[in-house]
Protein backbone atom coordinates (compact mmCIF):
# COMPACT_ATOMS: atom_id res chain seq x y z
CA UNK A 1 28.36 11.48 34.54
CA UNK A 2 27.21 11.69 30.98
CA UNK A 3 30.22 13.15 28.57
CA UNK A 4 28.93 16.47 25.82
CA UNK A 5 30.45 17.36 22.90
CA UNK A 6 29.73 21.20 22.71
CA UNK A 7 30.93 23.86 20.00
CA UNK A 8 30.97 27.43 20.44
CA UNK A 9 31.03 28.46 16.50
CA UNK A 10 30.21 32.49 17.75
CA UNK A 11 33.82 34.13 16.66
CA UNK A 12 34.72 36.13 13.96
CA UNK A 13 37.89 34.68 14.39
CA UNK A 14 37.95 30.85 15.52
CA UNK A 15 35.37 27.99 15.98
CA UNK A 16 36.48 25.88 19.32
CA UNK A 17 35.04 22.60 20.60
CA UNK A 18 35.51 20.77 23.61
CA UNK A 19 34.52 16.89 24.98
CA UNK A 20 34.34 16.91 28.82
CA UNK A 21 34.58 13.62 29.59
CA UNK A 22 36.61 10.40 28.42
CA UNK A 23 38.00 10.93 24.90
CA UNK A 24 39.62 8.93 22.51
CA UNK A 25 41.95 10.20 19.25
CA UNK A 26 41.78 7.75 16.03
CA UNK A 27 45.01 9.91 14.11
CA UNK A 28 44.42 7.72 11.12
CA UNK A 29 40.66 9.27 10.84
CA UNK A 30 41.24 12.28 12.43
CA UNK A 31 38.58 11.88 14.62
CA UNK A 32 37.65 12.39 18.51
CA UNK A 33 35.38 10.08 20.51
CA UNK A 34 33.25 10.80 23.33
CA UNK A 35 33.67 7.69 25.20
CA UNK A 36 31.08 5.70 27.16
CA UNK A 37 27.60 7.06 28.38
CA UNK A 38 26.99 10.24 26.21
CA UNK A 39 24.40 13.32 26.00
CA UNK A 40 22.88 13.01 23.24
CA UNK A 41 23.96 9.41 22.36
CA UNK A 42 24.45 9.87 18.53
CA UNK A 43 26.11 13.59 17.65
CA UNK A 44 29.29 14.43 15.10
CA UNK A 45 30.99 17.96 15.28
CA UNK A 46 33.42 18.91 12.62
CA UNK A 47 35.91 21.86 13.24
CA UNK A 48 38.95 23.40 11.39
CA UNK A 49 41.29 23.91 14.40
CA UNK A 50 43.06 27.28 13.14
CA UNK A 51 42.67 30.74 13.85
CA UNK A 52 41.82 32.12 10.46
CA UNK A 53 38.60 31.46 10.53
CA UNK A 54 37.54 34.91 8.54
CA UNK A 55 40.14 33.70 5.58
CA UNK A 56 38.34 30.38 4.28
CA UNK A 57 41.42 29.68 1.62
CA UNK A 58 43.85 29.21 4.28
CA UNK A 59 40.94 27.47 6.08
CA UNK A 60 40.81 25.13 2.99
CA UNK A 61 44.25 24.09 3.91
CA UNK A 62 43.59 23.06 7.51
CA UNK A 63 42.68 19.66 7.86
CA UNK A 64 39.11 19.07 9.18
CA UNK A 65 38.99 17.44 12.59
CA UNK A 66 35.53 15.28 13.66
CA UNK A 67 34.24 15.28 16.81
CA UNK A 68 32.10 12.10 17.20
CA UNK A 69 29.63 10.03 19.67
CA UNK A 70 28.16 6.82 19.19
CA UNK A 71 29.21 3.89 17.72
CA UNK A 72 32.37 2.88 15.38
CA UNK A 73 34.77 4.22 18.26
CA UNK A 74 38.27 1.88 18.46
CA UNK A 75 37.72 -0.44 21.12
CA UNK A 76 41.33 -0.07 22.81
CA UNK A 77 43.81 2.67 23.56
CA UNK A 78 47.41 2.39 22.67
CA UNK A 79 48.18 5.70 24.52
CA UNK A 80 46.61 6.28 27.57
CA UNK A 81 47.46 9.93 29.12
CA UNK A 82 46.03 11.40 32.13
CA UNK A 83 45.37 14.95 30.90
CA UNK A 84 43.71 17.29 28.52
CA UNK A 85 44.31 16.65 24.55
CA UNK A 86 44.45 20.38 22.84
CA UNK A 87 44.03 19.90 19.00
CA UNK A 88 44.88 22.56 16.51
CA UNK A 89 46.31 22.96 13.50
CA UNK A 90 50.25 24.62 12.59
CA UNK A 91 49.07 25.34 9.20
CA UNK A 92 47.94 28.33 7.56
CA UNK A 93 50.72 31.09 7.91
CA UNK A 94 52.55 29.37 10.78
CA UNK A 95 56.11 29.37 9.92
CA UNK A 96 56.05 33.03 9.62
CA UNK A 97 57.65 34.96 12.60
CA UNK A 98 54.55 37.03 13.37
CA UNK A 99 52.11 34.09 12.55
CA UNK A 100 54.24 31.90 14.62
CA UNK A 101 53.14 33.95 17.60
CA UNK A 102 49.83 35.48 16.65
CA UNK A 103 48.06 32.52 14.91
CA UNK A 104 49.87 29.60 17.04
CA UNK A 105 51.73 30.23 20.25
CA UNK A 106 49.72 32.74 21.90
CA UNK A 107 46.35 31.55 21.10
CA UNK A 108 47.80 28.24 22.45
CA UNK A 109 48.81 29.97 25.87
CA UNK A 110 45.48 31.29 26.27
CA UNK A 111 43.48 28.23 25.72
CA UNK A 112 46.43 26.41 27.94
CA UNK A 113 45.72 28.66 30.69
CA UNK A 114 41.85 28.78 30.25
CA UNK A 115 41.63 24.53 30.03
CA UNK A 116 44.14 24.20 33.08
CA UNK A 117 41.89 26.79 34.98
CA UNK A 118 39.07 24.90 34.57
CA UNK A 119 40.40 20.90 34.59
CA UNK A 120 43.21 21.53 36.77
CA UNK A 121 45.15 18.70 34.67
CA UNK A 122 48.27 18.41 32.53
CA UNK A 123 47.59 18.78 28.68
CA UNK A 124 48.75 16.74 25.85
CA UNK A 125 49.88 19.10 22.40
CA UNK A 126 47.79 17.24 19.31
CA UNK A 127 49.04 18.81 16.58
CA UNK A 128 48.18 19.11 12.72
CA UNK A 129 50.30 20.51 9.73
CA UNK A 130 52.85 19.91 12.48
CA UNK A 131 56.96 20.93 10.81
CA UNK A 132 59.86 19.44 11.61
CA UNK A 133 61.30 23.26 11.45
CA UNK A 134 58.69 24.81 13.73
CA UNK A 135 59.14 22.33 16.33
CA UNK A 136 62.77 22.28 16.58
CA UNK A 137 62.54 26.41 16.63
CA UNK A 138 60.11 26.35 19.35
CA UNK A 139 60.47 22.90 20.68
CA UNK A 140 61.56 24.57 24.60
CA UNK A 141 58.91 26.64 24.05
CA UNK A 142 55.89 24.07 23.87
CA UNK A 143 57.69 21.79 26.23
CA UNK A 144 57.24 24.32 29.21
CA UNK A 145 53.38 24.48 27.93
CA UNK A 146 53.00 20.75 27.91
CA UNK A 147 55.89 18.32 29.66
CA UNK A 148 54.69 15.16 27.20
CA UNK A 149 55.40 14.52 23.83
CA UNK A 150 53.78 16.23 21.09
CA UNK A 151 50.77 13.98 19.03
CA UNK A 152 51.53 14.16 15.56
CA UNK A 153 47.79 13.90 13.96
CA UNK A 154 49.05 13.73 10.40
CA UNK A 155 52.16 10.81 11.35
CA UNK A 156 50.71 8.80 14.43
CA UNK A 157 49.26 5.70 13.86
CA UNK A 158 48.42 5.03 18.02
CA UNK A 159 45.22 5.57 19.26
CA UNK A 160 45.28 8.04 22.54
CA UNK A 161 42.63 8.49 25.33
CA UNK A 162 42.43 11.47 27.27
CA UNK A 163 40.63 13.21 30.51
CA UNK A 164 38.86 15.24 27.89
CA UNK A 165 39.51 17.09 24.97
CA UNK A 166 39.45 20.86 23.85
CA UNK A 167 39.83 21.34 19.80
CA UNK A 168 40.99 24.85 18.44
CA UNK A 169 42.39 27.77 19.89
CA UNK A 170 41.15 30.62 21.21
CA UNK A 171 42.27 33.82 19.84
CA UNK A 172 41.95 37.72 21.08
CA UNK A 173 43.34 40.30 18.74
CA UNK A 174 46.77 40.51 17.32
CA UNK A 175 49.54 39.79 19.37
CA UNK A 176 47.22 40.05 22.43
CA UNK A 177 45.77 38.65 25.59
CA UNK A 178 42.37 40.19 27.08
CA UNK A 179 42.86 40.22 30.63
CA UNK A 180 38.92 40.55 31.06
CA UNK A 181 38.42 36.88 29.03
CA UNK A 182 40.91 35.53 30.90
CA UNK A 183 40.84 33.25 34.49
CA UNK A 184 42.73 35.58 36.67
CA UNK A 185 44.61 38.45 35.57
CA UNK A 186 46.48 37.03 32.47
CA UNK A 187 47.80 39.18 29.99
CA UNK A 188 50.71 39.86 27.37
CA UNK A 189 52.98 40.33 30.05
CA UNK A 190 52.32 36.86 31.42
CA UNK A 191 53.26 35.39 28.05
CA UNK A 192 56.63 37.39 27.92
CA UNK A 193 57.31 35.86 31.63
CA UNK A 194 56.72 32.23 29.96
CA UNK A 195 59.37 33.37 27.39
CA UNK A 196 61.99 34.87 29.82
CA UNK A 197 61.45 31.17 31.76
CA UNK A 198 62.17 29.72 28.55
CA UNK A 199 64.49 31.85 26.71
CA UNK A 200 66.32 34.00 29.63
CA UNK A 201 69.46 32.56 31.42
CA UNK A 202 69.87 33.16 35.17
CA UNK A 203 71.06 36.87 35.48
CA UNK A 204 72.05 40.10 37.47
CA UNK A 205 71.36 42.96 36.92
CA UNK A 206 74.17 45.22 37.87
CA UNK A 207 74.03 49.05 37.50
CA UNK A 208 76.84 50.98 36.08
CA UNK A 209 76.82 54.60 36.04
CA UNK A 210 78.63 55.58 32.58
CA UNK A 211 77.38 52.52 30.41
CA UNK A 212 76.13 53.52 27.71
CA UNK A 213 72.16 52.68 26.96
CA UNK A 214 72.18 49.63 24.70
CA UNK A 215 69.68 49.96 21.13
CA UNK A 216 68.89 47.45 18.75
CA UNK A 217 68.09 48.48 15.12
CA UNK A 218 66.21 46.43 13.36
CA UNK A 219 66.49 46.06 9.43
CA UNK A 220 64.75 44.56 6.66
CA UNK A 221 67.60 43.59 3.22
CA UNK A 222 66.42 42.88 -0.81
CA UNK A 223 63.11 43.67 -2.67
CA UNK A 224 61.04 43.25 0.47
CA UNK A 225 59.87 46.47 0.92
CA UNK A 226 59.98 49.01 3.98
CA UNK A 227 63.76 48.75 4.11
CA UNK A 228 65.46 51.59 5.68
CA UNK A 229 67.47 52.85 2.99
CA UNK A 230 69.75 55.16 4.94
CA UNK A 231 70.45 52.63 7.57
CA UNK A 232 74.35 53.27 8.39
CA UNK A 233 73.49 57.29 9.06
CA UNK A 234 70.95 56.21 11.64
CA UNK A 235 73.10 53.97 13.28
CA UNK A 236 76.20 56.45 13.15
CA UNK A 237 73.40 58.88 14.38
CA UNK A 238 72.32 56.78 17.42
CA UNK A 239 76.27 56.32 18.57
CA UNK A 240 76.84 59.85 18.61
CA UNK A 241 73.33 60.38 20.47
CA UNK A 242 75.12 57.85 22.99
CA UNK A 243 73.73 54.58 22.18
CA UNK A 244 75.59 51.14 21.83
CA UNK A 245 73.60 50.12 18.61
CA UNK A 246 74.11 46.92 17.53
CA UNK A 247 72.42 46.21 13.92
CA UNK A 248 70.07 42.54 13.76
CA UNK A 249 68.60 41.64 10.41
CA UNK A 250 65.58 38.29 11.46
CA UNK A 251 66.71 35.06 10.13
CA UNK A 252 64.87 31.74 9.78
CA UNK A 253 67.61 29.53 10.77
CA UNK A 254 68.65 32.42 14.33
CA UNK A 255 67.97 30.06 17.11
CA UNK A 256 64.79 31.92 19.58
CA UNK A 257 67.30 31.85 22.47
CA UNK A 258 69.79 34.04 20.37
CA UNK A 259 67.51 36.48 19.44
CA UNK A 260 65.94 36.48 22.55
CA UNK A 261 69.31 37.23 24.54
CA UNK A 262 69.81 40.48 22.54
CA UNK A 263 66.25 41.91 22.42
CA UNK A 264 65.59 41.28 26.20
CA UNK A 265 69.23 43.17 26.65
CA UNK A 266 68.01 46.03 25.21
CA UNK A 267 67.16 49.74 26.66
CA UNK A 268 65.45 50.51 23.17
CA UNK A 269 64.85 49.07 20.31
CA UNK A 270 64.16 50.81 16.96
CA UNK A 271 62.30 49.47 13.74
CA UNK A 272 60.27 50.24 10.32
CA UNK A 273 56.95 48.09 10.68
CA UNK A 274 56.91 44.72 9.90
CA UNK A 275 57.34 41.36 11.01
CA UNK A 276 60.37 41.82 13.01
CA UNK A 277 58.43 44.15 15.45
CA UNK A 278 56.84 40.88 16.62
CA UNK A 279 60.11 40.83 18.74
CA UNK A 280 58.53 43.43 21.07
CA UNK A 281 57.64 39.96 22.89
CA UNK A 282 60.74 39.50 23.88
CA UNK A 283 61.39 43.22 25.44
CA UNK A 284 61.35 43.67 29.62
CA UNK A 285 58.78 46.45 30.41
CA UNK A 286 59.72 50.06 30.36
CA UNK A 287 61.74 48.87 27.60
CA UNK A 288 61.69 51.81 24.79
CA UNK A 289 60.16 50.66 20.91
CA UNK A 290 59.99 53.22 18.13
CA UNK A 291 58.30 51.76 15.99
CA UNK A 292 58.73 53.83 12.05
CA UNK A 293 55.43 53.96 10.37
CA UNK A 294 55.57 54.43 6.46
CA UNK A 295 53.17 56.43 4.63
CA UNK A 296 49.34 53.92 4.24
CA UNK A 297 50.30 51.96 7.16
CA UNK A 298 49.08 53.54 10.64
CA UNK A 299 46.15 51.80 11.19
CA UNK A 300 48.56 48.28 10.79
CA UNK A 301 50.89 49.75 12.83
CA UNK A 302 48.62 50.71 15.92
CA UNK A 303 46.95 47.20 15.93
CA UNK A 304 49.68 44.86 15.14
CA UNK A 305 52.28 46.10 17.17
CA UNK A 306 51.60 49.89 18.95
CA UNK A 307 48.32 48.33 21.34
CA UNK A 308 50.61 44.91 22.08
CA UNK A 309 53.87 47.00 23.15
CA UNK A 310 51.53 49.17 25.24
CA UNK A 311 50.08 46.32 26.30
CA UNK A 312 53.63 45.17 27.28
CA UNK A 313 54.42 47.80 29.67
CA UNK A 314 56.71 49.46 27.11
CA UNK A 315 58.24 53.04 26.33
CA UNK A 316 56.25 52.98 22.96
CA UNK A 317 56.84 55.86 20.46
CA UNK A 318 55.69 56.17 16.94
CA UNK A 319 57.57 57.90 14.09
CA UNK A 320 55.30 58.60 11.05
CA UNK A 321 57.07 59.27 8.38
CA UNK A 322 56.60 62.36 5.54
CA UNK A 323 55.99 62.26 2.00
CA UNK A 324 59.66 63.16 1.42
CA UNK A 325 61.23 59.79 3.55
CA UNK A 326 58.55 57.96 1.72
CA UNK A 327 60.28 56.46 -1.88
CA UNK A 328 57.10 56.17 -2.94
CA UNK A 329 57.78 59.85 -4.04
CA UNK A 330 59.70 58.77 -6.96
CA UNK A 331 56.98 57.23 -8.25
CA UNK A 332 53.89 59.17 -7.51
CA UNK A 333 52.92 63.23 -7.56
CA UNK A 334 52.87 64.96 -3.76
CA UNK A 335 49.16 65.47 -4.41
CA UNK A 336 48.58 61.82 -5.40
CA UNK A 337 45.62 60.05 -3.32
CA UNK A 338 48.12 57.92 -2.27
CA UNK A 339 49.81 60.32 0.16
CA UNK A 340 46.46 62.29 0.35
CA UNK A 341 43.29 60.03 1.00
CA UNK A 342 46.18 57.00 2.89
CA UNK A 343 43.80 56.48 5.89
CA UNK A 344 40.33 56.16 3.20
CA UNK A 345 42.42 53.94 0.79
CA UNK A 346 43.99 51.93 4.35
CA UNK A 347 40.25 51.06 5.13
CA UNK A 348 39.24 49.74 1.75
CA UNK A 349 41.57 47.56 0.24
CA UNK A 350 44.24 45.21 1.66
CA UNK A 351 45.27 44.21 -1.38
CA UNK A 352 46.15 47.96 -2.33
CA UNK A 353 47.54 48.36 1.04
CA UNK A 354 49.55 45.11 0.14
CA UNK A 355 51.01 46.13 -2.96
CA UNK A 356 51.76 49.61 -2.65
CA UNK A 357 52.63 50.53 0.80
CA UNK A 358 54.09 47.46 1.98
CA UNK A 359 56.37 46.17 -1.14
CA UNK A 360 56.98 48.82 -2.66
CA UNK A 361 57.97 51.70 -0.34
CA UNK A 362 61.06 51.86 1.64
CA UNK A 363 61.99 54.71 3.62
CA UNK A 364 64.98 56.79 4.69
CA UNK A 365 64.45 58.85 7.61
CA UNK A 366 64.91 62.37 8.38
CA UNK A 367 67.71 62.29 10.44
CA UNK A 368 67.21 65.92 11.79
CA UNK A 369 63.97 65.02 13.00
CA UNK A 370 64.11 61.38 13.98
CA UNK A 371 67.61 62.66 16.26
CA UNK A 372 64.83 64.41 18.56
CA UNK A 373 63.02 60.84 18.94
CA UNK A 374 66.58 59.17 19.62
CA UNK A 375 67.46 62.21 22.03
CA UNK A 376 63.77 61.60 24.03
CA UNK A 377 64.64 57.50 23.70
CA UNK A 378 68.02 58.19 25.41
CA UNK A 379 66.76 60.02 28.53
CA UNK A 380 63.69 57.22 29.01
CA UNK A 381 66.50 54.30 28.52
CA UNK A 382 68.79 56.22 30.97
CA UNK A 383 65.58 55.89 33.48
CA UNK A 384 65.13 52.70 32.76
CA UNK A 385 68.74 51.73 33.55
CA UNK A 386 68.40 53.67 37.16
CA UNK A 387 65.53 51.84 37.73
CA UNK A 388 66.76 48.07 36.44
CA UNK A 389 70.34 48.10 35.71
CA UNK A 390 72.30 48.58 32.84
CA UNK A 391 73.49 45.18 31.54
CA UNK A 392 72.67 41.28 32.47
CA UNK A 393 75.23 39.18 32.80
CA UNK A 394 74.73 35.54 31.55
């Protein structure tokens, strides 16, 4: 059976290649080769395994991967590994909480499942731009995705043959799986499951009639914009609604497991948009997000994180807030375009969107009016405790 290279170069979005026979990795040249009898004989592919293929300067960045058949192959293996080799690159904005997921480890489930679906083998993790950091963070992770050792392609100096070969990743959205692109029906909530096999510890769920529905708030500290500003009155606020509200500021250096164990303990978690809304991965379905959406950032807000949670099976609400919890109104004039025209100025620049509504607004909520979300948030966790317990116990 005569081994193809083919490319499929069609996405907006990624560029993925795949050998179907024999292969063999050079590290050293960063090059694949399509071992013995191949159609046609003499044919080179080149790829830049990332996701972020519409952004060509963090494409610049990603090291450039050749796909090659004829001659000039190595004539040995050091490595031989009966599976699949997936190749991509951790560069880019990987290292990032959100890009950790969106560029790297869900586009890697969703190739993983697609390439086991269709060679019914193991796979071997070749990675690129591969950090010491991102590896020991998710390190459990992409050991339940692949059970061999990861392929540095920047540090090994071993050739490695493999069943066949599939270079990039496929991606589908933000923070998304498409069920309908998918072999069987995968989707977001299959990832989560991967996590809670990862991340959860054996459990019961126990119901207790007075506990008190448990709610996360989620905060952003410093210059980074979107910070909620009045912080300590929505907590206080939450208590008295009849939450236990515990207060978690994202860190680098929290282990995944940590973070994990208090999100996934949750009855509702509560959070101006931004990275740490990622953690709406981590949430059981029916689960309750409120997701605070500053002024110039509701068409973000729907498409990074309001279609995934939905997606998710969870109690989503949104909380747009007015041109008096926005602090841009210290700076600018009610009429301003800025709180005017939002949606118009949203759709043409992302630099403006960058600058002004991301880094330099913060917001401090309306506590009259958020209470009413809280109050509606409190009766759905209250269902969702009937329905699943109120606490784990680890």
């Amino acid at each position: 059976m005569e081994t193809k290279i083919s490319c499929d170069r069609a996405h907006r979005e990624y560029d993925i290649c795949l050998i179907n026979g024999p292969t063999l990795l050079d590290p050293a040249a960063s090059t694949l080769f399509a071992v013995g009898p191949t159609q046609p004989k003499y044919f080179v592919e080149k790829i830049r395994p990332h996701p972020r293929k519409w952004q060509p300067q963090v494409m610049s960045q990603t090291k450039e991967v050749t796909l090659r058949a004829g001659p000039a192959a190595p004539k040995t293996c050091d490595v031989v590994h009966n599976a699949t080799a997936i190749v991509f690159s951790a560069g880019g904005y990987i290292g990032h909480f959100f890009h950790d997921f969106n560029d790297g480890l869900i586009p890697l489930f969703i190739t993983t499942v697609q390439t086991m679906s269709l060679s019914n083998q193991d796979v071997v993790l070749v990675i690129g731009k591969l950090e010491d950091s991102w590896v020991s963070k998710y390190g459990d992770l992409l050991g339940e995705v692949s059970k061999h050792p990861i392929v540095n392609l920047d540090k090994d100096t071993n050739t490695h043959c493999f069943n066949s070969a599939v270079v990039g990743l496929v991606y589908h959205g933000f923070l998304t799986i498409n069920p309908k692109l998918m072999p069987g029906p995968t989707t977001l909530v299959h990832f989560h499951n991967l996590l809670d096999k990862v991340y959860g510890q054996a459990r019961q769920l126990i119901h207790h009639p007075h506990a008190r529905p448990k709610m996360v708030l989620l905060v952003r500290k410093g210059h980074v914009g979107r910070v909620l500003l009045n912080q300590d009155h929505v907590r206080a606020m939450a208590e008295d609604v009849g939450f236990d509200t515990t207060v978690f500021e994202p860190k680098v250096d929290i282990p995944v497991a940590e973070s994990y164990g208090l999100l996934s303990r949750s009855h509702v978690v509560v959070g101006v948009h931004g990275a740490a809304m990622t953690h709406l991965l981590f949430l059981r379905p029916g689960t309750v997000l409120i997701q605070v959406v500053p002024i110039g950032l509701d068409l973000m807000s729907e498409i990074c994180y309001g279609k995934p949670a939905k997606e998710m099976g969870l109690e989503y609400m949104e909380y747009k807030i007015g041109v008096e919890e926005s602090s841009l109104i210290d700076k600018y004039e009610r009429g301003n375009p800025i709180f005017k025209e939002s949606l118009k100025l949203q759709k043409k620049s992302w630099g403006f969107v960058k600058v002004i509504y991301m880094k330099q607004q913060n917001v401090t909520l309306d506590l009259n009016r958020f209470r009413g979300y809280l109050e509606t948030a409190y009766r759905k966790a209250k269902i969702l405790m009937d329905k699943q317990g109120s606490s784990r116990l680890y």
